[in-house]
Protein backbone atom coordinates (compact mmCIF):
# COMPACT_ATOMS: atom_id res chain seq x y z
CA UNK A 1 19.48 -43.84 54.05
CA UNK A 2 17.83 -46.59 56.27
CA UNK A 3 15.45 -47.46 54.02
CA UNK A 4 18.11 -48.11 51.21
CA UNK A 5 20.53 -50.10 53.39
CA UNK A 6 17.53 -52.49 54.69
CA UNK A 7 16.96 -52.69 50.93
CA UNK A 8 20.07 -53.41 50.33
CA UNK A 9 20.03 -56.51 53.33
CA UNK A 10 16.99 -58.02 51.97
CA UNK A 11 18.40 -58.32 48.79
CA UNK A 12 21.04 -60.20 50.25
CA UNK A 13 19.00 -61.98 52.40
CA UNK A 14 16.66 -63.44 49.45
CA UNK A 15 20.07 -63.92 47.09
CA UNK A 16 21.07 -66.20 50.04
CA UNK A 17 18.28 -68.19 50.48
CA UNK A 18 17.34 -68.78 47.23
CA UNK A 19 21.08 -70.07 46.14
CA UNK A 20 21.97 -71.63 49.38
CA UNK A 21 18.60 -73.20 50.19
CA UNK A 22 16.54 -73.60 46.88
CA UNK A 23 19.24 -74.92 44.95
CA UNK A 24 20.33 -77.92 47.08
CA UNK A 25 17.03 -78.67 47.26
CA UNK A 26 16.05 -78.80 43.70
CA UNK A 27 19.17 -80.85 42.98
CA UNK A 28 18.24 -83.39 45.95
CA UNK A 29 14.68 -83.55 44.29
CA UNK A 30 16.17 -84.41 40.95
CA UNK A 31 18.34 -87.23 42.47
CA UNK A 32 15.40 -88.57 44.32
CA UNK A 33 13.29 -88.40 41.28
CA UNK A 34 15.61 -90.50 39.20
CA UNK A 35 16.33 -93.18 42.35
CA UNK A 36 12.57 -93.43 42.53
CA UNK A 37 12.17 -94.14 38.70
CA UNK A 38 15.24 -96.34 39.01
CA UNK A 39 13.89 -100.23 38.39
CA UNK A 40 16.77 -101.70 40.18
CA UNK A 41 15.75 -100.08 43.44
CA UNK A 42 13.25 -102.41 45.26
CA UNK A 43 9.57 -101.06 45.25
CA UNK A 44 9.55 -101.60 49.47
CA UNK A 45 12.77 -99.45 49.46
CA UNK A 46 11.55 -96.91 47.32
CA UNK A 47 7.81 -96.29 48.81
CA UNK A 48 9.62 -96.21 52.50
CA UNK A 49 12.85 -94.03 52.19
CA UNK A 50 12.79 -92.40 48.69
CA UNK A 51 8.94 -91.39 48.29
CA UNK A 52 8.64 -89.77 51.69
CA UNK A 53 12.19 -88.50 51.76
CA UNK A 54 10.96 -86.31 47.90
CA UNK A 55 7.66 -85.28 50.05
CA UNK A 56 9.46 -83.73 52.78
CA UNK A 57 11.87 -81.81 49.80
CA UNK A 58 8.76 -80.69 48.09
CA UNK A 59 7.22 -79.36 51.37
CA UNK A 60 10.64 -77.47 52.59
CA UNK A 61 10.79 -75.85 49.37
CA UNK A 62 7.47 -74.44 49.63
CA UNK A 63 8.15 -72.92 52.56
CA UNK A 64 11.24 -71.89 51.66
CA UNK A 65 9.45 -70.16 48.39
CA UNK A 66 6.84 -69.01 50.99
CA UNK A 67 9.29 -67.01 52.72
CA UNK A 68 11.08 -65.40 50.03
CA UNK A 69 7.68 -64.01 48.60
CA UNK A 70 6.95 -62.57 52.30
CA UNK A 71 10.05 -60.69 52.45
């Protein structure tokens, strides 16, 4: 009975995560993607806010996929 209830949780758990974590995040990624191919963005803009702001995206994701294939 325990074992199929804590089943039951970490399928929640993971369902949770994934939609309200990985999906914001692949959405933001997107959006950065096309600001950073944008040409009417300034190059100074884009390599200070936009480059480093899809790095950090990339690396929370990864963890965020780390997790879910721990649990």
């Amino acid at each position: 009975m325990k074992l199929k209830k804590d089943k039951k949780l970490r399928t929640i758990l993971v369902g949770g995560i994934s939609h309200d974590l990985r999906t914001p995040l692949n959405v933001i990624m997107i959006l950065l993607n096309e600001a950073i191919n944008n040409r009417d963005i300034p190059e100074e803009l884009t390599e200070k806010y936009l480059t480093p702001s899809l790095h950090n995206c990339d690396d929370l994701l990864n963890l965020v996929n780390d997790i879910l294939d721990y649990t």
